[in-house]
C-alpha atoms as a PDB file:
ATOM      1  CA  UNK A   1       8.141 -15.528  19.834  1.00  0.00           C
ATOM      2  CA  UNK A   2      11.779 -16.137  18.765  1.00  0.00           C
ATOM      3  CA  UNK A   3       9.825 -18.237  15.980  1.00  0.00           C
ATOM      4  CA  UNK A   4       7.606 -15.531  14.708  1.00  0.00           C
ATOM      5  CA  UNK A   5      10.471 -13.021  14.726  1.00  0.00           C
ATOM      6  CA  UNK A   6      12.653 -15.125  12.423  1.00  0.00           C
ATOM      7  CA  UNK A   7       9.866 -15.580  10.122  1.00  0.00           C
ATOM      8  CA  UNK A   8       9.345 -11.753   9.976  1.00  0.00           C
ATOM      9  CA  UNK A   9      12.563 -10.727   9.357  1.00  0.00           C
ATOM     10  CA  UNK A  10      12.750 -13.008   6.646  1.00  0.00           C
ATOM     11  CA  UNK A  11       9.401 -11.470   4.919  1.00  0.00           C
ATOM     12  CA  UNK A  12      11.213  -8.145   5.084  1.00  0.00           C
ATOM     13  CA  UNK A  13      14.386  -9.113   4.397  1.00  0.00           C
ATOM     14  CA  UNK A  14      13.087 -10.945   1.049  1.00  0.00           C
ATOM     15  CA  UNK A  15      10.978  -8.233   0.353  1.00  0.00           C
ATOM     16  CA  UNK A  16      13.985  -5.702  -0.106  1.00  0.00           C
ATOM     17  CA  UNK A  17      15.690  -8.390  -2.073  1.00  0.00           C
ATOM     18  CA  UNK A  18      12.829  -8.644  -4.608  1.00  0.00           C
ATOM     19  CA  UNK A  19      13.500  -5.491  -6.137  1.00  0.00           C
ATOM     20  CA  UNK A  20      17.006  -6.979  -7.608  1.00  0.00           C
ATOM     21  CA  UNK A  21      14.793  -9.606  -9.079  1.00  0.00           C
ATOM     22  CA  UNK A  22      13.956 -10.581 -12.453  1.00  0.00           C
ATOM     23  CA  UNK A  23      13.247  -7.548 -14.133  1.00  0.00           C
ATOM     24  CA  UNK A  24      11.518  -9.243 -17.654  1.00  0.00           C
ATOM     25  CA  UNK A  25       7.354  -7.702 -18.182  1.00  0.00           C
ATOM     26  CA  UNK A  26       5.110 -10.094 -16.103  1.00  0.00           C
ATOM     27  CA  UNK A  27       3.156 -12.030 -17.927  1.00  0.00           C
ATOM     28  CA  UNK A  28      -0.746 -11.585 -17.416  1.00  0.00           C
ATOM     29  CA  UNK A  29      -3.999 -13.253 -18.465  1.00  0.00           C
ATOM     30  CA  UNK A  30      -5.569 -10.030 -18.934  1.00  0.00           C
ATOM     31  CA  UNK A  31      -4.397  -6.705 -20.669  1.00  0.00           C
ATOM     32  CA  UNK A  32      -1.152  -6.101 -21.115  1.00  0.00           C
ATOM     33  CA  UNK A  33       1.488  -4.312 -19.178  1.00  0.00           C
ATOM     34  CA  UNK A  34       3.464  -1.643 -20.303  1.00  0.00           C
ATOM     35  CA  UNK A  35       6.784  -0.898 -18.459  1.00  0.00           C
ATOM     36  CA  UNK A  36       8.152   2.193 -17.457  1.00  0.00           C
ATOM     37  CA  UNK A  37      12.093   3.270 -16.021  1.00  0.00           C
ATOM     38  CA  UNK A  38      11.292   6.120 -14.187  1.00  0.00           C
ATOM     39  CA  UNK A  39      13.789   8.340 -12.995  1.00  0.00           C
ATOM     40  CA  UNK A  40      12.638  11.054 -10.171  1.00  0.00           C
ATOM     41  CA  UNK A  41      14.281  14.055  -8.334  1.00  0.00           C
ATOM     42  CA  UNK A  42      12.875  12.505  -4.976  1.00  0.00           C
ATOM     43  CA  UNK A  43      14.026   9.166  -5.243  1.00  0.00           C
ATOM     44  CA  UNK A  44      15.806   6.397  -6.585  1.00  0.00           C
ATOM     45  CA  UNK A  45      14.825   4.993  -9.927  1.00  0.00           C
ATOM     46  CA  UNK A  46      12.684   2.680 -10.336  1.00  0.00           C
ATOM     47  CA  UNK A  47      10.373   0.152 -12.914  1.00  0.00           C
ATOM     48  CA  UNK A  48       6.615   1.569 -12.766  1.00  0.00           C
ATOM     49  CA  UNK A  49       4.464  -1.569 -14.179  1.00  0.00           C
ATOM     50  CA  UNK A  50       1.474   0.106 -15.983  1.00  0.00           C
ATOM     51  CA  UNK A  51      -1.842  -2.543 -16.472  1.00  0.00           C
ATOM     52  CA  UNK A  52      -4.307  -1.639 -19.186  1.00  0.00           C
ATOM     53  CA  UNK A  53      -7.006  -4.191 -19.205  1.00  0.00           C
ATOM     54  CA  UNK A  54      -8.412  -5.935 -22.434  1.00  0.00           C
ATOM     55  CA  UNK A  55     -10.077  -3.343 -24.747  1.00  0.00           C
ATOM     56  CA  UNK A  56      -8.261  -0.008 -23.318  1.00  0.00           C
ATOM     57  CA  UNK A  57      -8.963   2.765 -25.853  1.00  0.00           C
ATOM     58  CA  UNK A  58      -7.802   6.340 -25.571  1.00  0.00           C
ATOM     59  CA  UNK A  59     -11.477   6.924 -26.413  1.00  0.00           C
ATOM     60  CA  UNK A  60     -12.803   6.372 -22.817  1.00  0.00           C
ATOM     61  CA  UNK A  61     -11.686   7.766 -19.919  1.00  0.00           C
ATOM     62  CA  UNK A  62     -10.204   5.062 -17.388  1.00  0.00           C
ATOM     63  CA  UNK A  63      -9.835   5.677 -13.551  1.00  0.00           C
ATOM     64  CA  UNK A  64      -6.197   5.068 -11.815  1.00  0.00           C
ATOM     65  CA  UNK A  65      -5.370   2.610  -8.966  1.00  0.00           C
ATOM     66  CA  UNK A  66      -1.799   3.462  -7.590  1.00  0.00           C
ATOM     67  CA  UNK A  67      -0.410   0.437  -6.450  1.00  0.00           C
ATOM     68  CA  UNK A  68       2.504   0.013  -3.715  1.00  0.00           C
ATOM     69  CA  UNK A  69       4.915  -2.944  -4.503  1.00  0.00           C
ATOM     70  CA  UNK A  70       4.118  -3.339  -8.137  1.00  0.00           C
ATOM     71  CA  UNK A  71       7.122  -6.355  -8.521  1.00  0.00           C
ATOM     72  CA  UNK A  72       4.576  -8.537  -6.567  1.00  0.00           C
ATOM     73  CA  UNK A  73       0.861  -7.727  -8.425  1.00  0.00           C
ATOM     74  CA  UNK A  74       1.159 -10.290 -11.741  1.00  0.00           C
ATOM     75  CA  UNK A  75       3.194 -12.885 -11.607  1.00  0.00           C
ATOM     76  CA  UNK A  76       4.048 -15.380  -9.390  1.00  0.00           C
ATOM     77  CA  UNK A  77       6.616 -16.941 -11.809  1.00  0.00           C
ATOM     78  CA  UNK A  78       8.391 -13.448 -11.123  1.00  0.00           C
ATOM     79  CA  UNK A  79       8.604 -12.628  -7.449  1.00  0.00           C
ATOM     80  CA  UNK A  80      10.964 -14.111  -4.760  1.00  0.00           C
ATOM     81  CA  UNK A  81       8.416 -16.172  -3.200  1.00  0.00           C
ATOM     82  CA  UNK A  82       6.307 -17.235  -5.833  1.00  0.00           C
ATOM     83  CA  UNK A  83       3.180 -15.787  -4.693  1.00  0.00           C
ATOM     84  CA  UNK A  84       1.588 -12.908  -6.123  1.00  0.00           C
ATOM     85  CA  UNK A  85      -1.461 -10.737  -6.168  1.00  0.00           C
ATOM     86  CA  UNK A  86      -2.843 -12.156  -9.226  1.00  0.00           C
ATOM     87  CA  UNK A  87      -4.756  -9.089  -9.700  1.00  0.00           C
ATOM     88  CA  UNK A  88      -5.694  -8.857 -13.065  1.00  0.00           C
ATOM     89  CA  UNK A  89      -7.682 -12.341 -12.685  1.00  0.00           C
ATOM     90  CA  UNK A  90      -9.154 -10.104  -9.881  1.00  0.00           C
ATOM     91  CA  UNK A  91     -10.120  -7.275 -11.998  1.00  0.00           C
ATOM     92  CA  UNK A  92     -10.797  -9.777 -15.048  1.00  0.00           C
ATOM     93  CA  UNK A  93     -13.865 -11.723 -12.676  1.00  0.00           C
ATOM     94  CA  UNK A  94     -15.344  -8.058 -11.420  1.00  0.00           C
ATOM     95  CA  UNK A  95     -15.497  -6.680 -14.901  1.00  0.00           C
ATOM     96  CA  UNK A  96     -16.898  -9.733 -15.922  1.00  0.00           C
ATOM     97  CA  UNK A  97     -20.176  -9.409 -13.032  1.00  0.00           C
ATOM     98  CA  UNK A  98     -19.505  -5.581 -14.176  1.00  0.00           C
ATOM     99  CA  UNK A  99     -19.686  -4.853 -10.757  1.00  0.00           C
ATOM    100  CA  UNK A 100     -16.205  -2.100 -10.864  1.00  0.00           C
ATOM    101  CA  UNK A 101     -16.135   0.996 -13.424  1.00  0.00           C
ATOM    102  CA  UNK A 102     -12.692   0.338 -16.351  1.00  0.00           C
ATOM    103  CA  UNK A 103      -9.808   1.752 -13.976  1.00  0.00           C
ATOM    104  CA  UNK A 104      -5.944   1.096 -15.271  1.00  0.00           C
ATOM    105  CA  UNK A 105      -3.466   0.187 -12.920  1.00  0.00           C
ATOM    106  CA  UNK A 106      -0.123   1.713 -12.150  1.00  0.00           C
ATOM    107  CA  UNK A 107       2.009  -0.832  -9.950  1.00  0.00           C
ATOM    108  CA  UNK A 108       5.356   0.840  -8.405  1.00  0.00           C
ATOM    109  CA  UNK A 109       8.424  -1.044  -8.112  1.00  0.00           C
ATOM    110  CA  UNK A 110       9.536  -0.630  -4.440  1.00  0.00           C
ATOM    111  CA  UNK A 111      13.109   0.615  -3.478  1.00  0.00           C
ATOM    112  CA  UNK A 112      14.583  -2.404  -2.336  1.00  0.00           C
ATOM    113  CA  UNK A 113      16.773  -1.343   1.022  1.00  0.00           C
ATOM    114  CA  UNK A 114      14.847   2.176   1.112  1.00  0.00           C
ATOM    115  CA  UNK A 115      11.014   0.554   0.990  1.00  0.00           C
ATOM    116  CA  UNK A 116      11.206   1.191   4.791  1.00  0.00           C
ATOM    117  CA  UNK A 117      12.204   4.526   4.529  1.00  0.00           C
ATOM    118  CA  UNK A 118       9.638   5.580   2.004  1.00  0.00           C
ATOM    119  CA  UNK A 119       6.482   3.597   2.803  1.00  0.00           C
ATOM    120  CA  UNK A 120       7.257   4.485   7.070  1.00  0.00           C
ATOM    121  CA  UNK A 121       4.577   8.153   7.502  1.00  0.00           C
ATOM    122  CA  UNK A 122       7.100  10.846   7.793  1.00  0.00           C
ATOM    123  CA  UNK A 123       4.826  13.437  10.249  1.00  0.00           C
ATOM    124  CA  UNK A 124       4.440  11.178  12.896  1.00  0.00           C
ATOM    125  CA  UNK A 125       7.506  10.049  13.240  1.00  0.00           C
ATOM    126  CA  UNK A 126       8.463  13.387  13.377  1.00  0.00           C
ATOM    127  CA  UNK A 127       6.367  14.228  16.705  1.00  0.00           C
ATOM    128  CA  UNK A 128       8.367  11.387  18.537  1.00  0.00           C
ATOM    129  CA  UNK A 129      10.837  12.440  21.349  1.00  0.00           C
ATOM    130  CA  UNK A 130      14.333  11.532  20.711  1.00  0.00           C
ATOM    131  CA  UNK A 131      14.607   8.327  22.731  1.00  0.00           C
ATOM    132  CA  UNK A 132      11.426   7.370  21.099  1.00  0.00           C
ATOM    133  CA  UNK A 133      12.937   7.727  17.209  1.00  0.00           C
ATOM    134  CA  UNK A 134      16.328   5.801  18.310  1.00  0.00           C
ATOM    135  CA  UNK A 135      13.926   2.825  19.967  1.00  0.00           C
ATOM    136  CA  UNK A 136      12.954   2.983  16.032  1.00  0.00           C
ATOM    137  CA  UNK A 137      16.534   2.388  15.147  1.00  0.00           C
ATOM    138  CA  UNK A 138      16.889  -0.125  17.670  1.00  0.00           C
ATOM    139  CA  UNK A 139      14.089  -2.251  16.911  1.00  0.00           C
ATOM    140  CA  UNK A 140      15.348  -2.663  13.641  1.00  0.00           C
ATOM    141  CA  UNK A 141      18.917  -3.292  14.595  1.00  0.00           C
ATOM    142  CA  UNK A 142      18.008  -5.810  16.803  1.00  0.00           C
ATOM    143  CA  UNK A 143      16.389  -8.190  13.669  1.00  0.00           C
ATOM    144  CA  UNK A 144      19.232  -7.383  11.738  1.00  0.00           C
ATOM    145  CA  UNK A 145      17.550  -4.661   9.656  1.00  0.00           C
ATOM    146  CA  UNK A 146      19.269  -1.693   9.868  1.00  0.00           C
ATOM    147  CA  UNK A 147      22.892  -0.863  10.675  1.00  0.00           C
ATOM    148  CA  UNK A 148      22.592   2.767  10.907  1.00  0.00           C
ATOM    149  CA  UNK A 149      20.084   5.102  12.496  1.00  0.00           C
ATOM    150  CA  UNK A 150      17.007   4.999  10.510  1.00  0.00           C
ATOM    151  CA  UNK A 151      15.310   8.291   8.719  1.00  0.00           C
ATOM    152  CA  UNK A 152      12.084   8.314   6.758  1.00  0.00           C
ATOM    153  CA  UNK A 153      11.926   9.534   3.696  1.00  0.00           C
ATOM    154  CA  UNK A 154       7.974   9.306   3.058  1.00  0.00           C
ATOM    155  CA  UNK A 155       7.289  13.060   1.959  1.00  0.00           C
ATOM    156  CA  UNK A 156       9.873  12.700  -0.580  1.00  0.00           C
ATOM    157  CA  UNK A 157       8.222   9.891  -1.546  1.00  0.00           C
ATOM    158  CA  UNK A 158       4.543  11.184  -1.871  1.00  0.00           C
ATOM    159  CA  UNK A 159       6.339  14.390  -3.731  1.00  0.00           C
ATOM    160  CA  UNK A 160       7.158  11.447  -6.528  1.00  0.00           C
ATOM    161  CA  UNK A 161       3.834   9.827  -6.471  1.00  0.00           C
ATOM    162  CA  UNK A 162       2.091  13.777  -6.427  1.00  0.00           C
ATOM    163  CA  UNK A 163       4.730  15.810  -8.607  1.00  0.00           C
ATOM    164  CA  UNK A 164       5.550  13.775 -10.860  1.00  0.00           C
ATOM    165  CA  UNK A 165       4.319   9.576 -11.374  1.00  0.00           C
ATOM    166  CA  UNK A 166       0.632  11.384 -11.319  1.00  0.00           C
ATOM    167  CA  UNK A 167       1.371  14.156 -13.890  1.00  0.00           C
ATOM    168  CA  UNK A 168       3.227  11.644 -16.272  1.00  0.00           C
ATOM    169  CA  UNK A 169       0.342   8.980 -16.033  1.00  0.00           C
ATOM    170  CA  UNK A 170      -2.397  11.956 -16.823  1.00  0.00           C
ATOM    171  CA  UNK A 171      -0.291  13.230 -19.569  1.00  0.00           C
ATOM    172  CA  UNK A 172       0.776   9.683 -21.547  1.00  0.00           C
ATOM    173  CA  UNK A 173      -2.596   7.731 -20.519  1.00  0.00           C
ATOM    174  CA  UNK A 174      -6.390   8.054 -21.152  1.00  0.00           C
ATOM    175  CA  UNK A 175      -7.278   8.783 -17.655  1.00  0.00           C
ATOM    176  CA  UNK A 176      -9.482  10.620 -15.229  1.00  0.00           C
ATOM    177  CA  UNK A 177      -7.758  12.630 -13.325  1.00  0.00           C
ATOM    178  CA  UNK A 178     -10.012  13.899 -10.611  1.00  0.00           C
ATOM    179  CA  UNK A 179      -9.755  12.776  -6.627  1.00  0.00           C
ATOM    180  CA  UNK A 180     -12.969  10.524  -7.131  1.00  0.00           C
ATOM    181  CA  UNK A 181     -11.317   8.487  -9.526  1.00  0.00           C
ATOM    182  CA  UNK A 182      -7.761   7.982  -8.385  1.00  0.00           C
ATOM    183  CA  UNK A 183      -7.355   5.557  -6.134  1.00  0.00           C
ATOM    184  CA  UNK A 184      -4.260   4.475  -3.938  1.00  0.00           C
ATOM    185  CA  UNK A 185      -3.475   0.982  -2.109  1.00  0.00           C
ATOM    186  CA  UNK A 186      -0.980  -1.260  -0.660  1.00  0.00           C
ATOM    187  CA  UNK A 187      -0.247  -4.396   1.774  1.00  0.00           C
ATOM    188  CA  UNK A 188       1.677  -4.201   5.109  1.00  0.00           C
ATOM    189  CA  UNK A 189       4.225  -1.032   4.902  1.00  0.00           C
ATOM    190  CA  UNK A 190       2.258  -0.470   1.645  1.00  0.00           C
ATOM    191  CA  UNK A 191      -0.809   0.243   3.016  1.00  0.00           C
ATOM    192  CA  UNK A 192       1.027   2.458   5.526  1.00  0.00           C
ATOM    193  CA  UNK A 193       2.091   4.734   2.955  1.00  0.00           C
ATOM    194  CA  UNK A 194      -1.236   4.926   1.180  1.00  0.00           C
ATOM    195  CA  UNK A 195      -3.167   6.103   4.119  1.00  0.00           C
ATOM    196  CA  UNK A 196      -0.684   8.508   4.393  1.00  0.00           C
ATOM    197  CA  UNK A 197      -0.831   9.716   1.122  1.00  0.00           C
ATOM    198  CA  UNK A 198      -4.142  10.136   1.236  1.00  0.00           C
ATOM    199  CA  UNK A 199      -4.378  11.996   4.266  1.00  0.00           C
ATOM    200  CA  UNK A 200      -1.515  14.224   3.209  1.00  0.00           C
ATOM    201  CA  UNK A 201      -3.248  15.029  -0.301  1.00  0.00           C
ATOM    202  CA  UNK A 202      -6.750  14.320  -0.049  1.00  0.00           C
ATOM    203  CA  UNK A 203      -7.074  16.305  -3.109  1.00  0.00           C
ATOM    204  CA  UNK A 204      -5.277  14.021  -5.165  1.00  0.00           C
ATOM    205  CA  UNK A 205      -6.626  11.105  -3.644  1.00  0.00           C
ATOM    206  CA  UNK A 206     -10.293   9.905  -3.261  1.00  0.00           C
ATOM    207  CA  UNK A 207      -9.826   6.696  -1.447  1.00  0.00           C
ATOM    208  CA  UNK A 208      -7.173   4.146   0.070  1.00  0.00           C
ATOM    209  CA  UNK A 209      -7.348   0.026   0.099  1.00  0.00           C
ATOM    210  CA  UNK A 210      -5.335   0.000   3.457  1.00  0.00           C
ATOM    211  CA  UNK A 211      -4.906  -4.410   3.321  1.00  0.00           C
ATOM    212  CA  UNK A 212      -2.731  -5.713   6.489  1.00  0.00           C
ATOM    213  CA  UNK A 213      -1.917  -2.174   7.822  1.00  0.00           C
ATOM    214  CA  UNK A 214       1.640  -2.682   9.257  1.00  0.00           C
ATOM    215  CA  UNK A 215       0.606  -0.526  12.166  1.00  0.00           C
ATOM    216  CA  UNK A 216       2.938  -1.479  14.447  1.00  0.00           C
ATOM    217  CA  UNK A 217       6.072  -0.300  12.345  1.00  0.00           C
ATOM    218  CA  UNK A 218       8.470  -2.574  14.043  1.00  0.00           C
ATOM    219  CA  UNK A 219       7.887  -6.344  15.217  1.00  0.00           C
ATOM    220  CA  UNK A 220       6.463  -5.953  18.312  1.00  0.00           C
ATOM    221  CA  UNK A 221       3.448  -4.140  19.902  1.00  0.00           C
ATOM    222  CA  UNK A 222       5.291  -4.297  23.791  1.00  0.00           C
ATOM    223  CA  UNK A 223       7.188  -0.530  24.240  1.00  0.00           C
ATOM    224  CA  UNK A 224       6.634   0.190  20.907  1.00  0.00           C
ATOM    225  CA  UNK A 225       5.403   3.935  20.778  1.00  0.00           C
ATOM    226  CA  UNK A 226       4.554   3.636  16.889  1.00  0.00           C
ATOM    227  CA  UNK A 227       1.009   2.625  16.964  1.00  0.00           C
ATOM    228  CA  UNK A 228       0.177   5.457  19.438  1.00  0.00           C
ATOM    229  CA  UNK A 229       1.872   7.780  17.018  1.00  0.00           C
ATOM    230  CA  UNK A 230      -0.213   6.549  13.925  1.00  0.00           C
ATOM    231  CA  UNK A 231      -3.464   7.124  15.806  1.00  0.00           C
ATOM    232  CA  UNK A 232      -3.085  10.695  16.696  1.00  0.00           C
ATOM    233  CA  UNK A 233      -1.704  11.380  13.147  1.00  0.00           C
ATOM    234  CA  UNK A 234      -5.132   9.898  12.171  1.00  0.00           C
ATOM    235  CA  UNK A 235      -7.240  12.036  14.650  1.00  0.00           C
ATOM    236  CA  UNK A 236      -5.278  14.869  13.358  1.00  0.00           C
ATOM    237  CA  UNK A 237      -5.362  14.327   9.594  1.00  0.00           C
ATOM    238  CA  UNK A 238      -8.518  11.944   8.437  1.00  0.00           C
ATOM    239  CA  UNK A 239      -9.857  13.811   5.650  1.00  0.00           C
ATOM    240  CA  UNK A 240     -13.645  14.891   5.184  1.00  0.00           C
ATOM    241  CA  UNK A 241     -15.459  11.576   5.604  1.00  0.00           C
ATOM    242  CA  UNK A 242     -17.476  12.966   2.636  1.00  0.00           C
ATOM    243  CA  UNK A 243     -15.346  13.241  -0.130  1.00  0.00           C
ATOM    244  CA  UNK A 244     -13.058   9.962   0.798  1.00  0.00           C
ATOM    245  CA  UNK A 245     -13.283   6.089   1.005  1.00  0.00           C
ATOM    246  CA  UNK A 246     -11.497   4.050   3.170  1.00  0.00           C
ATOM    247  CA  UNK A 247     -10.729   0.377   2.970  1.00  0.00           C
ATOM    248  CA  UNK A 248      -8.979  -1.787   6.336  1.00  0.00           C
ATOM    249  CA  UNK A 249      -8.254  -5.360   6.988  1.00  0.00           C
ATOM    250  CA  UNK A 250      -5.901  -7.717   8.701  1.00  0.00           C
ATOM    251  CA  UNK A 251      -5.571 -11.492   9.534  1.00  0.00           C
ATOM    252  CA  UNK A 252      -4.792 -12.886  12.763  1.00  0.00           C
ATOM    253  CA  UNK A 253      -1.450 -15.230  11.547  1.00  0.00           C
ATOM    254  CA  UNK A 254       1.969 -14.492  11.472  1.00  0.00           C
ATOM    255  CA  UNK A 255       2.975 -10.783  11.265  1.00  0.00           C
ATOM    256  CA  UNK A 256      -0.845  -9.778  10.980  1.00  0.00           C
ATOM    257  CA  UNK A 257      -1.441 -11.186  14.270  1.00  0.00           C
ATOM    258  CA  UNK A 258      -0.125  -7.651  15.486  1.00  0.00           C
ATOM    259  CA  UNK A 259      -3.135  -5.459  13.747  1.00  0.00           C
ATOM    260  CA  UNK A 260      -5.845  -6.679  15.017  1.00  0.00           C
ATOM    261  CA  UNK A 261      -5.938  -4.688  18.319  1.00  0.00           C
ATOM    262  CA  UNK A 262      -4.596  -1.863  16.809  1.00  0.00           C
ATOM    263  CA  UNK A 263      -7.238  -1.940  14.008  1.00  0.00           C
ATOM    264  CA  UNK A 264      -9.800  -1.965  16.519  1.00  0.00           C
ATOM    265  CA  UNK A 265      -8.353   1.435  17.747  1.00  0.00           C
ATOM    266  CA  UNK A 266      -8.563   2.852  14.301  1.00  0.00           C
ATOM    267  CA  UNK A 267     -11.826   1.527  13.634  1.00  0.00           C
ATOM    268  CA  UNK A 268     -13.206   3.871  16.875  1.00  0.00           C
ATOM    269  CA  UNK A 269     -11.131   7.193  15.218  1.00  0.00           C
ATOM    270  CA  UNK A 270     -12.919   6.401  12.133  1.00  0.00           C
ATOM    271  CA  UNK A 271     -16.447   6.179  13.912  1.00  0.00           C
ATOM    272  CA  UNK A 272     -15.791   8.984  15.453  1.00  0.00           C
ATOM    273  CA  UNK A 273     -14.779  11.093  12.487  1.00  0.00           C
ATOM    274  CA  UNK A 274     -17.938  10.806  11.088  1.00  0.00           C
ATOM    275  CA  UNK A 275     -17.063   7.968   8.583  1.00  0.00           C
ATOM    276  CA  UNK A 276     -19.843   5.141   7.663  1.00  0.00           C
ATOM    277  CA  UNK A 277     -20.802   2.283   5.671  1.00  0.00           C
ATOM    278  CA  UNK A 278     -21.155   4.513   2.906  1.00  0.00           C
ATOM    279  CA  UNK A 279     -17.200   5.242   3.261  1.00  0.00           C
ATOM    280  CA  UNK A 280     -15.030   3.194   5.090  1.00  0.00           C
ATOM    281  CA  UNK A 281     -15.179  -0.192   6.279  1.00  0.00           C
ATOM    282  CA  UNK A 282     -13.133  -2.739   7.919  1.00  0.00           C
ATOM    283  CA  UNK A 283     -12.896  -6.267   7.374  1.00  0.00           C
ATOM    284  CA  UNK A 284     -11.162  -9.064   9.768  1.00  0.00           C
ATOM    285  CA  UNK A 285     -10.201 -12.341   8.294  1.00  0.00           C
ATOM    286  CA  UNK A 286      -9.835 -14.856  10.857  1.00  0.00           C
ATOM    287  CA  UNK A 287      -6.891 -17.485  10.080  1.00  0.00           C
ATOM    288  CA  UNK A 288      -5.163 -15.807   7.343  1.00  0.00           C
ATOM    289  CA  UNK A 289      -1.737 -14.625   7.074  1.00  0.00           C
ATOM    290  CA  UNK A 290       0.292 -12.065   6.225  1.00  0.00           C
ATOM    291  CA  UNK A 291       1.169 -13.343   2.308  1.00  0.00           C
ATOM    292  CA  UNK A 292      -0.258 -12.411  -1.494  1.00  0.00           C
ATOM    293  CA  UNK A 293      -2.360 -15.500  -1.350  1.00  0.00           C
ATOM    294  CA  UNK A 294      -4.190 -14.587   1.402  1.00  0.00           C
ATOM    295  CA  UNK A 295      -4.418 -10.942  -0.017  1.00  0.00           C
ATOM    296  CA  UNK A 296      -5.711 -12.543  -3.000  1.00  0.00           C
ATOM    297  CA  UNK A 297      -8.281 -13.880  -1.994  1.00  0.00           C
ATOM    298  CA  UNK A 298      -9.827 -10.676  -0.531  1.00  0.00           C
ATOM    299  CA  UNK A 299      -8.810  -8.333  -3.048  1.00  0.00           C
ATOM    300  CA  UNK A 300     -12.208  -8.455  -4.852  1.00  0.00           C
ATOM    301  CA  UNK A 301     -13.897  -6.600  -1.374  1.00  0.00           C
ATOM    302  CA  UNK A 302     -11.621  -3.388  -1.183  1.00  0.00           C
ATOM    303  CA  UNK A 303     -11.175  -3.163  -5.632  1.00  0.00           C
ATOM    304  CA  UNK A 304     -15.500  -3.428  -5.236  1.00  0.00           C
ATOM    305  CA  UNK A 305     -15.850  -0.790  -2.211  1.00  0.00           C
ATOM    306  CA  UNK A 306     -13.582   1.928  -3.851  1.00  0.00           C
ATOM    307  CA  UNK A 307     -13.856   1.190  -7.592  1.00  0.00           C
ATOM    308  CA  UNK A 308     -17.538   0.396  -7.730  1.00  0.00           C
ATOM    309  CA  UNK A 309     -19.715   1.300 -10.825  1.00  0.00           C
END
């Protein structure tokens, strides 16, 4: 336990680090990436990584995928542990079997030391007692997280993405901009945040790749009252199974070995919701970790399910 612990504080810790990394355009095989300093009311500033795939013409109309910790989508040469989501050799092999409709990709920078604020749902947090909020704090204090008594700042967050990252992406970029064709996702915390998003603006968005759901929000799943919070925020909030697509998955190795038992859980709101093959589904991935290269690998199955032609 003490083993798995360490190793998860470093993945967090080096994820807040990567933001301070090298800031040069990542190199790709496919498209090209335009880069953008964007400067918000809600938040801190930060580099938005914009992918237009080979051919991009502002005479067709290209559908959006929001992505949640852009620094770690294109190059491996780039990111602080040399892994990386490789996905435009993703997209490149599914446009090639023409098997997804031309989308563009807009990959967002984290925060660095506020990722955990912003990517952590806001609401239900919110409907925790006291005691339960500072057991928050003092999970993370105890990995050597946090040093002062933690606050999400999620809604500000989704006020960026909403008010004004969308707005500047339909205004500068050849894009659809209806619910059916914008498209939100994101590992770990990052998938945290885009289920949230979704379910707090299901008008905005039409679907969510949820990949390694960090439902747990701490380390642990023993006294931790998160998970219970996330499911009744999902009871609450799931949006009309008929106008939304939903994406899920987790590994069983390092910090992924916490999902799959809460997945489970989700998996039964979802059922019960009303949702179906048609528009959700969950996949399980025996053996593979918590990492880009395992999220690699499976990144074809969610892009296919919400971006199909």
């Amino acid at each position: 336990m003490i083993r798995l612990i360490f190793a998860l504080v470093l993945f967090f810790t080096s994820f807040l680090e990567c933001i301070s990394a090298q800031e040069s355009v990542p190199n790709v095989v496919n498209g090209k990436i335009e880069r953008i300093k964007f400067k918000s009311r809600y938040i801190s500033e930060r580099n938005i990584d914009v992918w237009l795939p080979e051919g991009y013409s502002n005479s067709s109309k290209y559908a959006v995928l929001y992505m949640q910790d852009g620094q770690m989508l294109f190059d491996s040469s780039q990111t602080w542990n040399k892994q990386a989501w490789n996905i435009d050799d993703v997209v490149l092999d599914l446009r090639v079997k023409n098997k997804v409709k031309n989308f563009i990709i807009v990959g967002i920078w984290n925060g660095g030391e506020s990722r955990r604020s912003e990517y952590f749902p806001q609401k239900p947090y919110e409907k925790l007692k006291k005691h339960e909020k500072d057991s928050v704090t003092k999970q993370y204090k105890a990995v050597g997280l946090l040093d002062i008594k933690f606050i999400p700042n999620s809604d500000n967050y989704l006020r960026f993405l909403v008010k004004e990252l969308k707005p500047y992406i339909d205004k500068n970029y050849s894009v659809l901009r209806d619910k059916d064709n914008t498209i939100i996702g994101g590992s770990s915390m990052g998938a945290l945040i885009s289920i949230y998003a979704l379910c707090e603006y299901p008008r905005i968005f039409g679907g969510a790749a949820c990949i390694s759901t960090h439902w747990t929000g701490t380390f642990t799943r023993e006294n931790n009252v998160i998970p219970q919070a996330f499911l009744n925020y999902l009871r609450a909030k799931l949006p009309n199974p008929g106008h939304h697509k939903l994406y899920f998955d987790c590994g069983d190795q390092t910090l992924d070995s916490l999902y799959p038992e809460i997945q489970m859980k989700v998996d039964e709101i979802m059922r019960n919701k009303g949702y179906t093959q048609e528009n959700w589904t969950t996949r399980y991935f025996p053996g593979e970790d918590h990492s880009e290269k395992s999220w690699n690998k499976r990144l074809h199955i969610p892009l296919e399910f919400l971006l199909q032609k």
